[in-house]
C-alpha atoms as a PDB file:
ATOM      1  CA  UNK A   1       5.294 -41.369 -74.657  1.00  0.00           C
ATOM      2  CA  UNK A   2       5.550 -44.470 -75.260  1.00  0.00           C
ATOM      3  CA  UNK A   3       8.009 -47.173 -73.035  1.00  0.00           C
ATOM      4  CA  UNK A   4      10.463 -47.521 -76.541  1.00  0.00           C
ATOM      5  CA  UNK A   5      10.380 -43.713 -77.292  1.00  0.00           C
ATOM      6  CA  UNK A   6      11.233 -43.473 -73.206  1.00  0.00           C
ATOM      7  CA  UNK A   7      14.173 -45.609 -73.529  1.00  0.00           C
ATOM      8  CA  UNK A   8      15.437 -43.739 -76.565  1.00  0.00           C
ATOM      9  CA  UNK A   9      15.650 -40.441 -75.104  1.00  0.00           C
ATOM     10  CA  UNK A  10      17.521 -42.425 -72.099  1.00  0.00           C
ATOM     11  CA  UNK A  11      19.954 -43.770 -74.164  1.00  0.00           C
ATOM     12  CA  UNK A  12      20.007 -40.259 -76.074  1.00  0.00           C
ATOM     13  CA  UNK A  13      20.794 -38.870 -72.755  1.00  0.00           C
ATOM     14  CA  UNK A  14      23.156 -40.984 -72.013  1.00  0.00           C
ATOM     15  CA  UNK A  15      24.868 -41.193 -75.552  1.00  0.00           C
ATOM     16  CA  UNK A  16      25.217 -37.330 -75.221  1.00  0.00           C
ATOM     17  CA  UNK A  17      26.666 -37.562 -71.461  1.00  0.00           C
ATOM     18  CA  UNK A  18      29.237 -39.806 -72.516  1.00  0.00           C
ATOM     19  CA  UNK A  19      30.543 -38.027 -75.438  1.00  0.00           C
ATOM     20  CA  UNK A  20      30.800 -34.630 -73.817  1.00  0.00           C
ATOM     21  CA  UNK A  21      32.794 -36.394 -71.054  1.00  0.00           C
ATOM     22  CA  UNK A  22      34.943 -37.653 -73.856  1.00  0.00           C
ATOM     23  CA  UNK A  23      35.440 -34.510 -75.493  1.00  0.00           C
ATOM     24  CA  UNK A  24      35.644 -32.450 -72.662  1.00  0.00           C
ATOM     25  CA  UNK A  25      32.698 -30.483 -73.187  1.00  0.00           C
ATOM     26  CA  UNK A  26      31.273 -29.156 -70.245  1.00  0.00           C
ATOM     27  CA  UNK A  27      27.903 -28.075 -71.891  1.00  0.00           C
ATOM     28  CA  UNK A  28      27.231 -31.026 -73.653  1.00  0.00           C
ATOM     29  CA  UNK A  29      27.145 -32.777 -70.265  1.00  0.00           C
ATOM     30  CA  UNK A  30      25.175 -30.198 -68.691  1.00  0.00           C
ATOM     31  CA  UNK A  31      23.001 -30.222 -71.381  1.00  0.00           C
ATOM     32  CA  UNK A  32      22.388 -34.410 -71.851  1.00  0.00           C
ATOM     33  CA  UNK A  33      20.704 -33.647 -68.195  1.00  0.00           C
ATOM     34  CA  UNK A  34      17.371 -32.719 -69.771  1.00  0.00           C
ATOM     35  CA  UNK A  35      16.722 -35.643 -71.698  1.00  0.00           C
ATOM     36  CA  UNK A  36      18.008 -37.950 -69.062  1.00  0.00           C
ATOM     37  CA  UNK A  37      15.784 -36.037 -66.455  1.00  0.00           C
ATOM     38  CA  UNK A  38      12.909 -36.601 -69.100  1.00  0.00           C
ATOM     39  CA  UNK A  39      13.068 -39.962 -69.418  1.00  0.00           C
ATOM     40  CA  UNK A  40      13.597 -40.699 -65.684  1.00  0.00           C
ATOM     41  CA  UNK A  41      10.772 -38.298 -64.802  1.00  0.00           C
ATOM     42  CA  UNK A  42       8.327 -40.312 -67.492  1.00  0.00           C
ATOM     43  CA  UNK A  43       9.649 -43.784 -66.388  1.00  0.00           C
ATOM     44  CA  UNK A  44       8.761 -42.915 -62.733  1.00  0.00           C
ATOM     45  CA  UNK A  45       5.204 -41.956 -63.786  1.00  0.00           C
ATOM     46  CA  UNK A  46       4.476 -45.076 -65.713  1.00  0.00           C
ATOM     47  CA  UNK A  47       5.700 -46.749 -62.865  1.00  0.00           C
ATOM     48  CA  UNK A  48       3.544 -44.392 -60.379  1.00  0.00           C
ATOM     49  CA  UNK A  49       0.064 -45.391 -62.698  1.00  0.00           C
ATOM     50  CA  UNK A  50       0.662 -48.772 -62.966  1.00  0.00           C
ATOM     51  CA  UNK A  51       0.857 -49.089 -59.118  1.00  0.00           C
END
């Protein structure tokens, strides 16, 4: 992946936690937690190789 396509699923994360807490939709919040952990989890191995 890429450090752009990272950032996109972050903010896709992200976009998707903040409208389920909008809406009130439990499993949209729940569910925003895999990209989020995705793009955490790649960030901290780019970080990891470059060290």
């Amino acid at each position: 992946m890429t450090m752009f396509t990272i950032l996109g699923v972050l903010v896709f994360g992200l976009l998707l936690l903040g409208i389920g807490a909008v809406m009130k939709k439990r499993w949209l919040s729940i569910f925003s937690i895999v990209p989020i952990a995705i793009a955490v989890g790649q960030l901290a191995f780019l970080f990891l190789m470059g060290m």
